[in-house]
Protein backbone atom coordinates (compact mmCIF):
# COMPACT_ATOMS: atom_id res chain seq x y z
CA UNK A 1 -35.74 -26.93 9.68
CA UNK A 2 -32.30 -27.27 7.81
CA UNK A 3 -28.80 -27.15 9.94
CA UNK A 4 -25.99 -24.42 9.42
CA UNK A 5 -22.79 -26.25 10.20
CA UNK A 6 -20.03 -23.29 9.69
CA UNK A 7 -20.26 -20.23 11.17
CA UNK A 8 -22.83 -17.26 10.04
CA UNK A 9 -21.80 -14.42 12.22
CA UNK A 10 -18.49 -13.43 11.68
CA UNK A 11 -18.41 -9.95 13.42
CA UNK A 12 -20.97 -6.57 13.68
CA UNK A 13 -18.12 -4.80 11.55
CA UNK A 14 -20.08 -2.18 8.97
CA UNK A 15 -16.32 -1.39 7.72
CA UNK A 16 -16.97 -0.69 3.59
CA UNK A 17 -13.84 -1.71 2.08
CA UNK A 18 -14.01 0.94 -0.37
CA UNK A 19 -13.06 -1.16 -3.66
CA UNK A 20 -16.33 1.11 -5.40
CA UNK A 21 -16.19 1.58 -9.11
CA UNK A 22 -12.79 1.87 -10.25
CA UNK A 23 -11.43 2.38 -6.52
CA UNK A 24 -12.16 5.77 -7.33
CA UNK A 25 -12.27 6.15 -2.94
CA UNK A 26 -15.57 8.13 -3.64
CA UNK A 27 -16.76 6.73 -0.40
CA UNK A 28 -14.08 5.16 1.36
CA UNK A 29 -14.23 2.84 4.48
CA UNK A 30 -15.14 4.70 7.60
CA UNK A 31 -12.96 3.06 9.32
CA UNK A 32 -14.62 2.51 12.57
CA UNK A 33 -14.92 -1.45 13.19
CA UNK A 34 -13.93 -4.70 11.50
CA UNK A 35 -14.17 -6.08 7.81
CA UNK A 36 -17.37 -7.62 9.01
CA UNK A 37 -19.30 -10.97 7.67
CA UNK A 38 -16.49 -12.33 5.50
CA UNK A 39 -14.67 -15.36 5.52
CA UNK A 40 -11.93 -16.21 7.72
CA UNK A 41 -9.65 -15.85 4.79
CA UNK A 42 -9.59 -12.93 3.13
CA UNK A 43 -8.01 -13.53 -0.59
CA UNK A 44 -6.53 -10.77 -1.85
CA UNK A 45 -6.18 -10.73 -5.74
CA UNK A 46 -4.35 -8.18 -8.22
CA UNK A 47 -2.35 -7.98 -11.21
CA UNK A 48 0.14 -5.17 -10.76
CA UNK A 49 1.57 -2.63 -13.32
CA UNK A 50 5.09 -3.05 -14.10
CA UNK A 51 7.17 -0.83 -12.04
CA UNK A 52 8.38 2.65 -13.64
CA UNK A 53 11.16 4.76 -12.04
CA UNK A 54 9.29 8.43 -12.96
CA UNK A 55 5.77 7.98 -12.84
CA UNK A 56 5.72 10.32 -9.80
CA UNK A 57 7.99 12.76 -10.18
CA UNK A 58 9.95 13.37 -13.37
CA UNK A 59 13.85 13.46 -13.51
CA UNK A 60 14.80 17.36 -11.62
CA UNK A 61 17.02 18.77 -9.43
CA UNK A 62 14.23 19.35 -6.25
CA UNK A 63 15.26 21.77 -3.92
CA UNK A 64 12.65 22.08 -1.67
CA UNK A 65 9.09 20.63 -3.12
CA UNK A 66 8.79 18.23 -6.14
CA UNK A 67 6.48 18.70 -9.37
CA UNK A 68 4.10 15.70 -8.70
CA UNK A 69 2.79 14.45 -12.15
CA UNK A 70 1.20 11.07 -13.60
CA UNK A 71 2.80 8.89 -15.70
CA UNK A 72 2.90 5.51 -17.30
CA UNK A 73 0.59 3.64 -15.02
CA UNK A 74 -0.43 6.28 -12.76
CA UNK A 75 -3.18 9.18 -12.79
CA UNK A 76 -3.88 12.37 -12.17
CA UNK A 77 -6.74 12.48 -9.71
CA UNK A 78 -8.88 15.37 -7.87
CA UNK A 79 -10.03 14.04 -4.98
CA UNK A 80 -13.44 14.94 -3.48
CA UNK A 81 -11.80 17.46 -1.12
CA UNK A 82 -10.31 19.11 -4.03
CA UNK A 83 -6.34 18.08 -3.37
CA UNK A 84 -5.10 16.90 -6.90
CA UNK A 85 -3.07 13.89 -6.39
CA UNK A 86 -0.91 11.16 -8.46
CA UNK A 87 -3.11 7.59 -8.23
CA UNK A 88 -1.35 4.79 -8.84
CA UNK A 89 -2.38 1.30 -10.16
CA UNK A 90 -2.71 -0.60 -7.04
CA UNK A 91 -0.95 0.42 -3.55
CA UNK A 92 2.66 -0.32 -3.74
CA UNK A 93 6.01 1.37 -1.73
CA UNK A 94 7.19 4.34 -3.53
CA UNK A 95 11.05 4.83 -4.82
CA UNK A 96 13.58 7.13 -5.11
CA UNK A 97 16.01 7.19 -7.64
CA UNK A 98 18.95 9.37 -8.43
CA UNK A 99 23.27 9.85 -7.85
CA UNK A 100 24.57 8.62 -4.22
CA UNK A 101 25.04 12.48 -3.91
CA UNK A 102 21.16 12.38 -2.32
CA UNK A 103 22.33 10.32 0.50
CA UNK A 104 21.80 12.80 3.01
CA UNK A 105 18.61 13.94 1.78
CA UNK A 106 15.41 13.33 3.47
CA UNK A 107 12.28 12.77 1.08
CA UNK A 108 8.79 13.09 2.52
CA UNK A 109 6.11 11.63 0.91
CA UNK A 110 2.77 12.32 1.09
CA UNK A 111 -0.78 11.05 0.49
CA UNK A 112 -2.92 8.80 1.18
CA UNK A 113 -3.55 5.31 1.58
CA UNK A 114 -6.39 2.63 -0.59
CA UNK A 115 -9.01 3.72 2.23
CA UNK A 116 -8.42 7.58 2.11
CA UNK A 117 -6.01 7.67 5.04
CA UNK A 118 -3.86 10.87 5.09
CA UNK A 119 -0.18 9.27 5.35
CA UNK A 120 3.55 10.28 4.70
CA UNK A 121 6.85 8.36 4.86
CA UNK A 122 10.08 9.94 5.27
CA UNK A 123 12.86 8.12 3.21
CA UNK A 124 16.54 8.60 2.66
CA UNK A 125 17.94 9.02 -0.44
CA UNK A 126 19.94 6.33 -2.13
CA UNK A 127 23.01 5.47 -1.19
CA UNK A 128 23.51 3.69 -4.95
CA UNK A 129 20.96 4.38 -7.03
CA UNK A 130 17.58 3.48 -5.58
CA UNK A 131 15.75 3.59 -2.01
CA UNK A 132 12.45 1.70 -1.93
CA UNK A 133 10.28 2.93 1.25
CA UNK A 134 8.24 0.63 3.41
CA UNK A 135 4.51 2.32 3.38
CA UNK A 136 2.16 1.21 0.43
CA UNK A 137 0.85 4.61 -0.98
CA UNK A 138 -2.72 4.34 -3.51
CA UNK A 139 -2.47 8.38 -3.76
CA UNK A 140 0.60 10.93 -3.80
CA UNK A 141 -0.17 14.03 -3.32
CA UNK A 142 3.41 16.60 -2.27
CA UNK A 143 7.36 15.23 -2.23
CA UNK A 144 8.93 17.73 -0.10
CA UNK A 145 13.17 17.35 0.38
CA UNK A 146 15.62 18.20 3.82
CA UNK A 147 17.59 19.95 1.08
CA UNK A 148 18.49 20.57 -2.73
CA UNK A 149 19.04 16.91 -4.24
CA UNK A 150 21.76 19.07 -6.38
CA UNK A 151 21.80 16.41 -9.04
CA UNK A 152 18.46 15.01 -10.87
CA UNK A 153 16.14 12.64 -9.55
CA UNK A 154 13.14 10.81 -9.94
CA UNK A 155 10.22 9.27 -8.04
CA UNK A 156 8.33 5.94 -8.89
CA UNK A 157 6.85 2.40 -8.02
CA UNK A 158 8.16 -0.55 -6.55
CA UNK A 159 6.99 -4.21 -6.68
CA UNK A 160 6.38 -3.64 -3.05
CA UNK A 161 3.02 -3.73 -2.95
CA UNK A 162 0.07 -2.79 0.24
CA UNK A 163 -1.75 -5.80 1.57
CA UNK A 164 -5.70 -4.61 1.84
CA UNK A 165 -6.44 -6.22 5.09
CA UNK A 166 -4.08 -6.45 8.18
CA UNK A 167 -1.16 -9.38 7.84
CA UNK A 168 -0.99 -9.69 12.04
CA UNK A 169 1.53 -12.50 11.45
CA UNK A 170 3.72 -14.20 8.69
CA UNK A 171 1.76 -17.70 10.08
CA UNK A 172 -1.59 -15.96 8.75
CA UNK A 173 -0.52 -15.93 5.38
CA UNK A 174 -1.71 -19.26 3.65
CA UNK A 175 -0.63 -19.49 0.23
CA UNK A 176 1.03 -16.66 -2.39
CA UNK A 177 0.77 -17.67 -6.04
CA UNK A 178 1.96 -15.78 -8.71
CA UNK A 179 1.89 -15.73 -12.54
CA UNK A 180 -0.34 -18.54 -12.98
CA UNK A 181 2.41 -21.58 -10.88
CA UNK A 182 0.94 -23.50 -8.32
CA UNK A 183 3.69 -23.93 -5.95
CA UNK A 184 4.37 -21.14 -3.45
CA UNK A 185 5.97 -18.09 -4.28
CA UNK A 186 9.02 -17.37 -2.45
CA UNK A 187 7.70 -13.92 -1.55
CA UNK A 188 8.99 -11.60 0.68
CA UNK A 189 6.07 -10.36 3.12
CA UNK A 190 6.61 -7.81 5.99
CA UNK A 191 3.60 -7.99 8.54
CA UNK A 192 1.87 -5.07 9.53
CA UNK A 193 3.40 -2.88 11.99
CA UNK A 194 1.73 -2.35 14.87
CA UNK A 195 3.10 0.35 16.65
CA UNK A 196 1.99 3.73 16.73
CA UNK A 197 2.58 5.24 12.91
CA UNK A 198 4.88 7.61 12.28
CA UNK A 199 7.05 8.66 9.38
CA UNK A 200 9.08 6.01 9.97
CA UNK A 201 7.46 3.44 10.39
CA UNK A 202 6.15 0.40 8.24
CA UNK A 203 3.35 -0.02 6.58
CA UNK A 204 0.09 -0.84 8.92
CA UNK A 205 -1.20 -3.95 6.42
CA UNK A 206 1.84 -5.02 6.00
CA UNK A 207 3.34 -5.30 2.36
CA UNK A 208 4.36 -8.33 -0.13
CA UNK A 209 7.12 -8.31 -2.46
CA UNK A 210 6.56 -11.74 -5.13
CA UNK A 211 9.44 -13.02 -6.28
CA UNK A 212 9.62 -12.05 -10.12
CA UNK A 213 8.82 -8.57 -11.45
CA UNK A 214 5.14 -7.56 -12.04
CA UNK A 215 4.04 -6.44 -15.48
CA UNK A 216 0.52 -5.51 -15.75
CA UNK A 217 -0.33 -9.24 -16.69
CA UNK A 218 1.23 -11.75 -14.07
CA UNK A 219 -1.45 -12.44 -10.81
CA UNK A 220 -0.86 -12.05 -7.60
CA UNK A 221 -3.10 -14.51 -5.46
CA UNK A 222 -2.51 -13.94 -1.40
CA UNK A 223 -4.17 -16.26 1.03
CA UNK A 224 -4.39 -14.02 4.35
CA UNK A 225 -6.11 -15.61 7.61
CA UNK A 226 -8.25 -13.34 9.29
CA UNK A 227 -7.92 -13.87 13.02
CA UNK A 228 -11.14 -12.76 15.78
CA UNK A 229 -10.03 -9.65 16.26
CA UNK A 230 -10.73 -8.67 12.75
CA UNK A 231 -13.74 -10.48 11.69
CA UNK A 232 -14.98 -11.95 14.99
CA UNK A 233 -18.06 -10.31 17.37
CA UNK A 234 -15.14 -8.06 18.95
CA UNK A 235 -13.33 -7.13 15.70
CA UNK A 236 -12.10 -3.65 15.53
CA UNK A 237 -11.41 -1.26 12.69
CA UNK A 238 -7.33 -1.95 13.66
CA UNK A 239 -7.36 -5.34 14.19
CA UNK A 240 -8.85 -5.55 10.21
CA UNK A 241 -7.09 -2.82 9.03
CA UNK A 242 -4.04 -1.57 11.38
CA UNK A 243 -3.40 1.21 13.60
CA UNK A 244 -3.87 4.53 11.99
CA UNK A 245 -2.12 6.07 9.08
CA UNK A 246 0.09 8.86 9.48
């Protein structure tokens, strides 16, 4: 009879990841126990679309709801319950752009996250020229403003990009190479927040920002650790996942 050395049950988790055909979220993750029989490190793999300012929301004045359209790198998408929504390439934080005259404006942004999750984010305009939010959105779907922007701006991608699988602590992360260099990048990586989600919170994965723009042909290579509580015989849908979107 032959010997297993290494472990073969890693957790009862039935949690479908939802990375179908084209991530097209046809039958995403139910979201109702752990990532289930995987390894204890989860590598997470991608190579990102360069970033582009208006790919969400073309240069206008907004004075109460923006015109969400697809651009360079993103698609227009009608979900299965019918809501028509802006896709973008991979998860990543969301920015707006336009005249410090928007500083006092509050954008909400909403949609939904790479497993379906209804979420929204509410972020202030720039106080330069650019705010970057902290939530990873896969799907836009409505920009709505506090008040009239007055002068024109526009809404697009970041190189902050939406871990797939909870980052519990910086000390999980094992490695992050990027554009083909063997050393560590000198990433910056914000761990999932934990706390109940609101629209100001972080992002529940937690996010990574590699150091050097993306361009639709550098790869991103993340070594994540994936403790008990997300793969082990007690995992739970949060502890692989996070706490739930809002």
């Amino acid at each position: 009879m032959p010997q297993f050395s290494d472990d073969l049950f890693l957790g009862t988790a039935q949690t479908y990841m939802g990375v179908d055909t084209n991530a097209a979220l046809g039958n995403p993750s139910p979201m109702d126990t752990g990532v289930g029989p995987l390894g204890r490190i989860y590598v997470w793999d991608t190579v990102p679309a360069a970033i582009v300012a208006n790919n969400i929301v073309k240069s206008a004045i907004i004075t109460s709801s923006a015109t969400v359209a697809a651009g360079t790198s993103s698609t227009s998408v009608i979900r299965p319950d019918g809501v028509r929504v802006v896709q973008l390439d991979v998860p990543r934080a969301v920015t707006i752009t336009g005249a410090s005259s928007v500083v006092s404006v509050g954008f909400t942004v909403s949609g939904y996250d790479y497993y379906g999750q209804p979420m929204s984010e509410l972020i202030t305009g720039p106080t330069t020229s650019t705010a970057t939010g902290k939530k990873a959105f896969f799907q836009i779907s409505t920009i709505t403003v506090s008040a009239s922007t007055v002068a024109a701006v526009t809404v697009g991608t970041s190189d902050v990009l939406g871990s797939p699988v909870r980052i519990a602590d910086l000390a999980y992360i094992t490695h992050v190479g990027y554009n083909n260099t063997l050393a560590d990048n000198a990433a910056t990586v914000v761990k999932a927040d934990a706390t109940t989600a609101t629209t100001g919170t972080g992002d529940v994965r937690g996010t990574v920002l590699p150091n050097g723009a993306t361009d639709g042909s550098k790869r991103l290579v993340v070594g994540i650790t994936l403790p008990a509580l997300a793969v082990g015989p007690n995992a739970t849908r949060a502890g692989a996942l996070g706490v739930t979107q809002l």
